[in-house]
Each structure stands twice: as structure tokens, then as C-alpha cells.
ModelCIF file with pLDDT and N, C-alpha, C, O atoms, coordinates in Angstrom:
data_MODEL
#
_entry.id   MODEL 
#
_entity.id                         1 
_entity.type                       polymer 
_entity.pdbx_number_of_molecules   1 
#
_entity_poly.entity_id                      1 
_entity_poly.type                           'polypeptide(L)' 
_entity_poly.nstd_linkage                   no 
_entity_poly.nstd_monomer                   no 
_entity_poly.pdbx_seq_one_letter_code       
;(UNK)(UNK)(UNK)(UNK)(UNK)(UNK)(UNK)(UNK)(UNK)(UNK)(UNK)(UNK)(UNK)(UNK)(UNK)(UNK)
(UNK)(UNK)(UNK)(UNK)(UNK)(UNK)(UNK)(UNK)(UNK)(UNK)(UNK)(UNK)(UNK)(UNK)(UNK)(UNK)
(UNK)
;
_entity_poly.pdbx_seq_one_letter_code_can   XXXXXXXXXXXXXXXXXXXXXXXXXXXXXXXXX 
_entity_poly.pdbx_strand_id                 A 
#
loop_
_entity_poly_seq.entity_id 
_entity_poly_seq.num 
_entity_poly_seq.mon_id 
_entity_poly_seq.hetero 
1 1  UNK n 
1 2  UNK n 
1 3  UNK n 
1 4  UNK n 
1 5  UNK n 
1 6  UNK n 
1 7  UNK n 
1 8  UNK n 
1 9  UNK n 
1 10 UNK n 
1 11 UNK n 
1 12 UNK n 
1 13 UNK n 
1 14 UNK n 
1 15 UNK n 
1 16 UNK n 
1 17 UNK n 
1 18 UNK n 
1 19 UNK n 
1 20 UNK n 
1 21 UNK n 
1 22 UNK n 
1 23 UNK n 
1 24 UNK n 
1 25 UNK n 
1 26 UNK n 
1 27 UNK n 
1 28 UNK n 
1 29 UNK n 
1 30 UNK n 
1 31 UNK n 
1 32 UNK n 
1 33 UNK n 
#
_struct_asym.id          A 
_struct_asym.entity_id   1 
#
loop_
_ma_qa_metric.id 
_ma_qa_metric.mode 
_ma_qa_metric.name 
_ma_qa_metric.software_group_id 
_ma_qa_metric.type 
1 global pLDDT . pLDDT 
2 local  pLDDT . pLDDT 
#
_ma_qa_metric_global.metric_id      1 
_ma_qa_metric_global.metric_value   85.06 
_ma_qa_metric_global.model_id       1 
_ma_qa_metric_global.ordinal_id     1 
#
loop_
_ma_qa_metric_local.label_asym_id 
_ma_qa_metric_local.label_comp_id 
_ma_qa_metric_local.label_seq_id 
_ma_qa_metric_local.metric_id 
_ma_qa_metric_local.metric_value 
_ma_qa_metric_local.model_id 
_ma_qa_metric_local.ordinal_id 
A UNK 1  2 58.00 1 1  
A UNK 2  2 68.00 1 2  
A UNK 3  2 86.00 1 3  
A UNK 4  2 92.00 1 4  
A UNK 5  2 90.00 1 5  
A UNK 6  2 94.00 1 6  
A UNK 7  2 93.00 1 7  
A UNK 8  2 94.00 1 8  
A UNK 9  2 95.00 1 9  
A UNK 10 2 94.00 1 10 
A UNK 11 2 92.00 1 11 
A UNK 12 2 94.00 1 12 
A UNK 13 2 94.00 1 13 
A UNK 14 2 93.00 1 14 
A UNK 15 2 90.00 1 15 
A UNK 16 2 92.00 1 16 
A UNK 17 2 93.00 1 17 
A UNK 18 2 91.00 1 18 
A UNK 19 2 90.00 1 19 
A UNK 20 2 92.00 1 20 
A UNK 21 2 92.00 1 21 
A UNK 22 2 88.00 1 22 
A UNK 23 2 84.00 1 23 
A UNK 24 2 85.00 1 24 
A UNK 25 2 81.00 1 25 
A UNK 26 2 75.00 1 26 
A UNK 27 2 69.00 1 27 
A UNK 28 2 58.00 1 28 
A UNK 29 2 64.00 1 29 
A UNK 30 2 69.00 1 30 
A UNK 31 2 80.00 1 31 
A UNK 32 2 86.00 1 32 
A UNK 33 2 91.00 1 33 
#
loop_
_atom_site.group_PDB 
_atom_site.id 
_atom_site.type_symbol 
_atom_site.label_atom_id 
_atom_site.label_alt_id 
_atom_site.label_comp_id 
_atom_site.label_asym_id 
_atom_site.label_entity_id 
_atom_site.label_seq_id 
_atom_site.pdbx_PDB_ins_code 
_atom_site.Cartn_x 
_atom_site.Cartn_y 
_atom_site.Cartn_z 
_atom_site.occupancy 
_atom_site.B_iso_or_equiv 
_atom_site.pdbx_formal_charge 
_atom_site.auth_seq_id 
_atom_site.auth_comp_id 
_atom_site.auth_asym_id 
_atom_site.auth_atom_id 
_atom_site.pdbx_PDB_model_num 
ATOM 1   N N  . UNK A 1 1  ? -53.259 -175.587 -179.580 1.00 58.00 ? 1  UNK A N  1 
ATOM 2   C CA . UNK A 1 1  ? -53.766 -175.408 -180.945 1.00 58.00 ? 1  UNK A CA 1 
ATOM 3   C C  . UNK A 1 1  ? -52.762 -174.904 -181.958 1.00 58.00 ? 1  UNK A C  1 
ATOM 4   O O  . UNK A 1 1  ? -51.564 -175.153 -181.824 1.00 58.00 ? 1  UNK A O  1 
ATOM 5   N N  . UNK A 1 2  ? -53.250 -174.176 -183.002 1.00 68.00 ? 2  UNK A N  1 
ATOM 6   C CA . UNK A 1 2  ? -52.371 -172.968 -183.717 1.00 68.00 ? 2  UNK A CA 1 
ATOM 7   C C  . UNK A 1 2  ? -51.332 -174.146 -184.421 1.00 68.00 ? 2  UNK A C  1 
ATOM 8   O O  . UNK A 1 2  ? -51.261 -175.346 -184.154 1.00 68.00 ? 2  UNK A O  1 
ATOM 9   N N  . UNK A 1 3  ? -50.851 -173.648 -185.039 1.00 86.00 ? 3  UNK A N  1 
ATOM 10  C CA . UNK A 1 3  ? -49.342 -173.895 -186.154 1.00 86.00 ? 3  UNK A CA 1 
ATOM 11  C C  . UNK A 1 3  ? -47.991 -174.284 -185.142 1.00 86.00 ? 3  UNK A C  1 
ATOM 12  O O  . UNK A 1 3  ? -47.584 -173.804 -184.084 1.00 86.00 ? 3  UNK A O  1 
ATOM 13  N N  . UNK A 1 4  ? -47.613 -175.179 -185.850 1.00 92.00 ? 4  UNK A N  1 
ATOM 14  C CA . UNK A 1 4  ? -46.165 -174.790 -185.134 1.00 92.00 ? 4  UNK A CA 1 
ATOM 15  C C  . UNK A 1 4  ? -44.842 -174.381 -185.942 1.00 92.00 ? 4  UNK A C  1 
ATOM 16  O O  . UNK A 1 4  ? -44.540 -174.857 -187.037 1.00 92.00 ? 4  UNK A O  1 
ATOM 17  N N  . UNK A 1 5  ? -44.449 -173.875 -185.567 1.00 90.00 ? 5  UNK A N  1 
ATOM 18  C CA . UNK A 1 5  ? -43.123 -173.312 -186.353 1.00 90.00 ? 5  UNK A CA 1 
ATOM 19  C C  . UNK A 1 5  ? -41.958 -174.362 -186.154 1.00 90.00 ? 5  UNK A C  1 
ATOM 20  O O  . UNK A 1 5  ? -41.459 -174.703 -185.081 1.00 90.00 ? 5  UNK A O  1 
ATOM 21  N N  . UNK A 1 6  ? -41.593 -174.854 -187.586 1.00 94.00 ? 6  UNK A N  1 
ATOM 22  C CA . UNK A 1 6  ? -40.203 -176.006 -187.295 1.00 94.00 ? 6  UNK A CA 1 
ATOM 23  C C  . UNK A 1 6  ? -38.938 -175.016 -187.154 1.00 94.00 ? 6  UNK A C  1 
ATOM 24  O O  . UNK A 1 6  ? -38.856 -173.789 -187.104 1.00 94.00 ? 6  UNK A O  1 
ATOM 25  N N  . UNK A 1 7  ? -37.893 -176.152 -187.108 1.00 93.00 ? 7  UNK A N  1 
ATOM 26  C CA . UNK A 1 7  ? -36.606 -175.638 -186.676 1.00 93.00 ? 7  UNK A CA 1 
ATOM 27  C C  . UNK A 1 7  ? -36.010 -175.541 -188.222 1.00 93.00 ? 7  UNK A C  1 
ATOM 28  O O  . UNK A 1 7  ? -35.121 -174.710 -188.408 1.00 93.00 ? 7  UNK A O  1 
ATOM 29  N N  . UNK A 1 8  ? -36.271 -176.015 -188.877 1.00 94.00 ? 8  UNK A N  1 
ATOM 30  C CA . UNK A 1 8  ? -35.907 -175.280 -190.704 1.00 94.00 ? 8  UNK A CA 1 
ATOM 31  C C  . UNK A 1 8  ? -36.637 -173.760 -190.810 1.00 94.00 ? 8  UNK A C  1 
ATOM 32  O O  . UNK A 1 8  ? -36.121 -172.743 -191.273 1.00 94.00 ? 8  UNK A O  1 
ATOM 33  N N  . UNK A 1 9  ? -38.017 -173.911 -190.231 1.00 95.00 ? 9  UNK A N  1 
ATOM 34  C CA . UNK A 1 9  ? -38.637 -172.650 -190.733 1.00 95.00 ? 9  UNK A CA 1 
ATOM 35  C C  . UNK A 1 9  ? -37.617 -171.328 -190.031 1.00 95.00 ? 9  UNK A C  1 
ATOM 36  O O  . UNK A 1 9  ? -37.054 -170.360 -190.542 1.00 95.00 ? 9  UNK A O  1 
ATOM 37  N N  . UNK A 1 10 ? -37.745 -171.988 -188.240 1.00 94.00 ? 10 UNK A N  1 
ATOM 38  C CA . UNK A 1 10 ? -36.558 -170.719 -188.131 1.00 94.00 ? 10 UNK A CA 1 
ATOM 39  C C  . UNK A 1 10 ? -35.453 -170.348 -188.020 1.00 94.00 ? 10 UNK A C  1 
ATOM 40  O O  . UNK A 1 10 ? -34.949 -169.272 -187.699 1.00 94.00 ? 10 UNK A O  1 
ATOM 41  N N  . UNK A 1 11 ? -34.957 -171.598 -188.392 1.00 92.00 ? 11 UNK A N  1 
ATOM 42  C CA . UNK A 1 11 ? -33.513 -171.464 -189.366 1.00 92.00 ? 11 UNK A CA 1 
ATOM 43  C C  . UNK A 1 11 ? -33.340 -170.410 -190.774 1.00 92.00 ? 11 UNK A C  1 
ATOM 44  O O  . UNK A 1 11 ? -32.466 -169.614 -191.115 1.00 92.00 ? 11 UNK A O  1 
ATOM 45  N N  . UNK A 1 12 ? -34.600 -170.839 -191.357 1.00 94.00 ? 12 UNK A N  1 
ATOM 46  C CA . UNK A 1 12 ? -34.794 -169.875 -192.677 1.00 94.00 ? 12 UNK A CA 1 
ATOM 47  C C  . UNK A 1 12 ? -35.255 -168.201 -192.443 1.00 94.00 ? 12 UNK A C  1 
ATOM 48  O O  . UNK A 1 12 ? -35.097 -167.208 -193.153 1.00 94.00 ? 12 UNK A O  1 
ATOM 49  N N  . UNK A 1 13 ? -35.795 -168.374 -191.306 1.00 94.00 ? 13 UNK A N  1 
ATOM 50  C CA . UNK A 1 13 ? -35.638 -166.334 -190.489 1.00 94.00 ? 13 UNK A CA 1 
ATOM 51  C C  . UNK A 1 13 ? -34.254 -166.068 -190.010 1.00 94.00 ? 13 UNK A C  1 
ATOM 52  O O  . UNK A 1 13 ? -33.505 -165.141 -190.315 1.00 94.00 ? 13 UNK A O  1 
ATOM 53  N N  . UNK A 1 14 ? -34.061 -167.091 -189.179 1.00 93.00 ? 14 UNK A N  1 
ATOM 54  C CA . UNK A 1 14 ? -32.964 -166.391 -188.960 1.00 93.00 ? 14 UNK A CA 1 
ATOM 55  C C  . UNK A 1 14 ? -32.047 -165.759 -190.312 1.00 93.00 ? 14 UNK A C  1 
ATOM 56  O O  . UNK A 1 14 ? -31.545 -164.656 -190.527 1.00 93.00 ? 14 UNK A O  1 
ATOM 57  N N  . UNK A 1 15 ? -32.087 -166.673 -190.866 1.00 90.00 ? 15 UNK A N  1 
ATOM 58  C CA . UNK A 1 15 ? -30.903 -166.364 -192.293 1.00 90.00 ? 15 UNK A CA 1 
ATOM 59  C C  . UNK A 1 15 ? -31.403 -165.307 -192.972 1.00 90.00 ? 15 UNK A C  1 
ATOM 60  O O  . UNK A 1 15 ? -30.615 -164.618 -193.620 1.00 90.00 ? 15 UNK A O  1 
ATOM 61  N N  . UNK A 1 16 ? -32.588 -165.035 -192.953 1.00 92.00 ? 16 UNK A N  1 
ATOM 62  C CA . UNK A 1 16 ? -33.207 -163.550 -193.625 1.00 92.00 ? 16 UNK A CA 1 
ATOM 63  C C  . UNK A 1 16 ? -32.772 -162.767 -193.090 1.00 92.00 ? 16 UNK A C  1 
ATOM 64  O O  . UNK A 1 16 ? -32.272 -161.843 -193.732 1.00 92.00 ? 16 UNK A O  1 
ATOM 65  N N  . UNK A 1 17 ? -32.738 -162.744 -191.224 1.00 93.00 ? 17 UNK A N  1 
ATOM 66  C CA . UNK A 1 17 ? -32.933 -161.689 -190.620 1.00 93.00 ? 17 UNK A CA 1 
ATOM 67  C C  . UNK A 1 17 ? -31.357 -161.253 -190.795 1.00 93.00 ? 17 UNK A C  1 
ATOM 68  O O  . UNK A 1 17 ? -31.227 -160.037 -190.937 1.00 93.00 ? 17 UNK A O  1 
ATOM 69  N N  . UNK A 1 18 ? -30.341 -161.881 -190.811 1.00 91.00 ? 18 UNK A N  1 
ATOM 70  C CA . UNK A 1 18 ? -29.076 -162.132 -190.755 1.00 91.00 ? 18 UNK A CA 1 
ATOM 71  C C  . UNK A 1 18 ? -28.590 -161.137 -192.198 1.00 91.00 ? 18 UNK A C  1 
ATOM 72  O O  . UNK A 1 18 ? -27.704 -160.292 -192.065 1.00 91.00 ? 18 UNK A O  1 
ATOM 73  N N  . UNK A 1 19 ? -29.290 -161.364 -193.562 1.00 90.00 ? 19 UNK A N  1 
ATOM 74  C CA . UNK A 1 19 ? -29.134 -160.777 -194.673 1.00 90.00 ? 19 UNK A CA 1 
ATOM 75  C C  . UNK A 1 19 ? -29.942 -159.204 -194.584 1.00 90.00 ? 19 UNK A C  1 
ATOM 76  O O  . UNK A 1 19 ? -29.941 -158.630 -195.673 1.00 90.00 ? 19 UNK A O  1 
ATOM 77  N N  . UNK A 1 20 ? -30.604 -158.463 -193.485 1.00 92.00 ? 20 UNK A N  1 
ATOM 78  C CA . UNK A 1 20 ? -30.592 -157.552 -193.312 1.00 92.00 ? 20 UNK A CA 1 
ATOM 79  C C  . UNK A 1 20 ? -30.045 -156.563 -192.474 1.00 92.00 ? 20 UNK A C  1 
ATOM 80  O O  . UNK A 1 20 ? -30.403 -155.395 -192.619 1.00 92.00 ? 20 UNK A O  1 
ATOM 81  N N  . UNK A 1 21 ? -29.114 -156.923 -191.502 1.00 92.00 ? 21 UNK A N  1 
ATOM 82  C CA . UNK A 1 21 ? -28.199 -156.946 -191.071 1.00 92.00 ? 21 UNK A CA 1 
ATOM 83  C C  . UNK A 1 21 ? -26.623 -156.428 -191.408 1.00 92.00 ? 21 UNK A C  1 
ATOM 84  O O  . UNK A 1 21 ? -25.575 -157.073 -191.401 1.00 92.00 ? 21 UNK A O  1 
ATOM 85  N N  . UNK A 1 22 ? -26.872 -155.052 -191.697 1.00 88.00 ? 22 UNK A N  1 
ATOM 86  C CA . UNK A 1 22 ? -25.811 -154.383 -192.308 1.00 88.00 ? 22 UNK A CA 1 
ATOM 87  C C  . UNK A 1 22 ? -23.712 -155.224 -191.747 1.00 88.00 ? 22 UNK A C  1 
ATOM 88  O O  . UNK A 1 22 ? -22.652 -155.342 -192.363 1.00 88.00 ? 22 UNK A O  1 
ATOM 89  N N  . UNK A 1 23 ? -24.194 -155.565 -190.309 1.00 84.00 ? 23 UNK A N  1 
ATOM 90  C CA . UNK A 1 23 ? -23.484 -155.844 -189.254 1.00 84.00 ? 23 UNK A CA 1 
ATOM 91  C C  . UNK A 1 23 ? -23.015 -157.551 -189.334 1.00 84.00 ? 23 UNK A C  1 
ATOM 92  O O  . UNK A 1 23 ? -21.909 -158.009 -189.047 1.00 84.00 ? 23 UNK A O  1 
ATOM 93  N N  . UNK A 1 24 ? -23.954 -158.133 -189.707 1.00 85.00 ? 24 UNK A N  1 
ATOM 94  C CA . UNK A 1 24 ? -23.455 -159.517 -190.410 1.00 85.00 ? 24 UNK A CA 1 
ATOM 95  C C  . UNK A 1 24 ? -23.797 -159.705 -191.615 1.00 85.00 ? 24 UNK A C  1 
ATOM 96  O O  . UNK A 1 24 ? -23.880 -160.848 -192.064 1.00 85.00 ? 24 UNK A O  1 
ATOM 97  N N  . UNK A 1 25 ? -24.101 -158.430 -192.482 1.00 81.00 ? 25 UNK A N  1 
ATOM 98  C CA . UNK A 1 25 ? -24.601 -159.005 -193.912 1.00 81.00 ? 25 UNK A CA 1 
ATOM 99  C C  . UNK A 1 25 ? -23.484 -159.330 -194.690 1.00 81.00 ? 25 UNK A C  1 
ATOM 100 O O  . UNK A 1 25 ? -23.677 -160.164 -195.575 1.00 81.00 ? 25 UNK A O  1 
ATOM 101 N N  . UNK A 1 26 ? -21.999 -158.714 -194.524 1.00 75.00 ? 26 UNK A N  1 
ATOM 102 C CA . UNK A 1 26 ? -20.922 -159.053 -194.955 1.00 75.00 ? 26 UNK A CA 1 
ATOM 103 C C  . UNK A 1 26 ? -20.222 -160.559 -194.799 1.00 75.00 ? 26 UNK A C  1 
ATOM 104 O O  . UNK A 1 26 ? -19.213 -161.115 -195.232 1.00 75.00 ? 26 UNK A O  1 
ATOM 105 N N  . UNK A 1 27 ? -21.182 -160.849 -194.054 1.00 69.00 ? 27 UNK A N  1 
ATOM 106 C CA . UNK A 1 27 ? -20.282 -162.584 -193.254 1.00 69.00 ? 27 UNK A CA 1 
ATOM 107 C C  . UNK A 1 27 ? -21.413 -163.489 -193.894 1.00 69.00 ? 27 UNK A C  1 
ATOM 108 O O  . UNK A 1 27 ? -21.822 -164.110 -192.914 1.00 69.00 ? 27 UNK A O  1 
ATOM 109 N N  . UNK A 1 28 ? -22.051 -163.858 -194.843 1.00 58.00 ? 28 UNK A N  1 
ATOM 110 C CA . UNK A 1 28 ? -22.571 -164.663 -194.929 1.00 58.00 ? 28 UNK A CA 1 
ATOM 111 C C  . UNK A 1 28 ? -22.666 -165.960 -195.144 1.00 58.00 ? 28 UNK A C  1 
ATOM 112 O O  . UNK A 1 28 ? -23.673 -166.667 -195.179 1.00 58.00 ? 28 UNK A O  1 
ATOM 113 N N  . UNK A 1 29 ? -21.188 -166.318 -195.332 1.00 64.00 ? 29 UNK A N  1 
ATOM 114 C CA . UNK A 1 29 ? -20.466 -167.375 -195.453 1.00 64.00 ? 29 UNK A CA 1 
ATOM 115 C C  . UNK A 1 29 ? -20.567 -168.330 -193.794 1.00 64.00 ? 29 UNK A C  1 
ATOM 116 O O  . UNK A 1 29 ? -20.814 -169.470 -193.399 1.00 64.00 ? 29 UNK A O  1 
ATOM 117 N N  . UNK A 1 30 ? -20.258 -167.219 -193.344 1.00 69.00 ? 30 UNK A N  1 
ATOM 118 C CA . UNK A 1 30 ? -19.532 -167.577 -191.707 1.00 69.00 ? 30 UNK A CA 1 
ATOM 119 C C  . UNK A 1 30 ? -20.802 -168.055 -190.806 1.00 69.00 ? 30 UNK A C  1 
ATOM 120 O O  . UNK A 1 30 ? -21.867 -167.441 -190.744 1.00 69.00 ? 30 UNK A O  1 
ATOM 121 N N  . UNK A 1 31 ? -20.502 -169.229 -190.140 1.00 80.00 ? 31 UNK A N  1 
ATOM 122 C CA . UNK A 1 31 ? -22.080 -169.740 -189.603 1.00 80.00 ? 31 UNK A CA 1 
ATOM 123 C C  . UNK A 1 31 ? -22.049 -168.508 -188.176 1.00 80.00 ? 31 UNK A C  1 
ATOM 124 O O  . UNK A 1 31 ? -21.121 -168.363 -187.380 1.00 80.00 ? 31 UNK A O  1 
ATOM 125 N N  . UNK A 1 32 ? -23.182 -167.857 -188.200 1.00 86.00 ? 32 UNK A N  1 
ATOM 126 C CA . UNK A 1 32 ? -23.602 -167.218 -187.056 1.00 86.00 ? 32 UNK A CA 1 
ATOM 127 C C  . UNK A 1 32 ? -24.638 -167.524 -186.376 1.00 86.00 ? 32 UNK A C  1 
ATOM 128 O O  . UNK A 1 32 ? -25.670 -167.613 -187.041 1.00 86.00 ? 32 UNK A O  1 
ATOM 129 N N  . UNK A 1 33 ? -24.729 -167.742 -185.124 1.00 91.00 ? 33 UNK A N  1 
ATOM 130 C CA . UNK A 1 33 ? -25.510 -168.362 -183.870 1.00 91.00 ? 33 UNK A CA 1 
ATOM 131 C C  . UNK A 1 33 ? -26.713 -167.822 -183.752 1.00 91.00 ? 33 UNK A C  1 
ATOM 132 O O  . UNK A 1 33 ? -27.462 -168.176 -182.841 1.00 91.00 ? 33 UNK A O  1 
#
């Protein structure tokens, strides 16, 4: 059932989660895994 979550959607968390991230918030340029 339920929703599914695409691979843009968590592409687009990750990149949030990434901009809170004192530790990679400086690299945002730089593709991180």
C-alpha cells in the first residue's frame, strides 16, 4: 500500500540533511554519497 518515496525525493533529503550538517555544510559544491 502507502506512498512511495522516489529517488529525486531522496535525493532532495539527502541534500537538506547534508545543509545541516555543520561537517559537510561547508562542501556543498562537492558531490557527497
Amino acid at each position: 500500500g502507502g506512498s512511495r518515496i522516489t529517488d529525486d525525493q531522496i535525493n532532495d533529503l539527502v541534500s537538506k540533511l547534508q545543509q545541516l550538517l555543520p561537517e559537510l555544510r561547508e562542501r556543498p559544491s562537492d558531490k557527497v554519497s
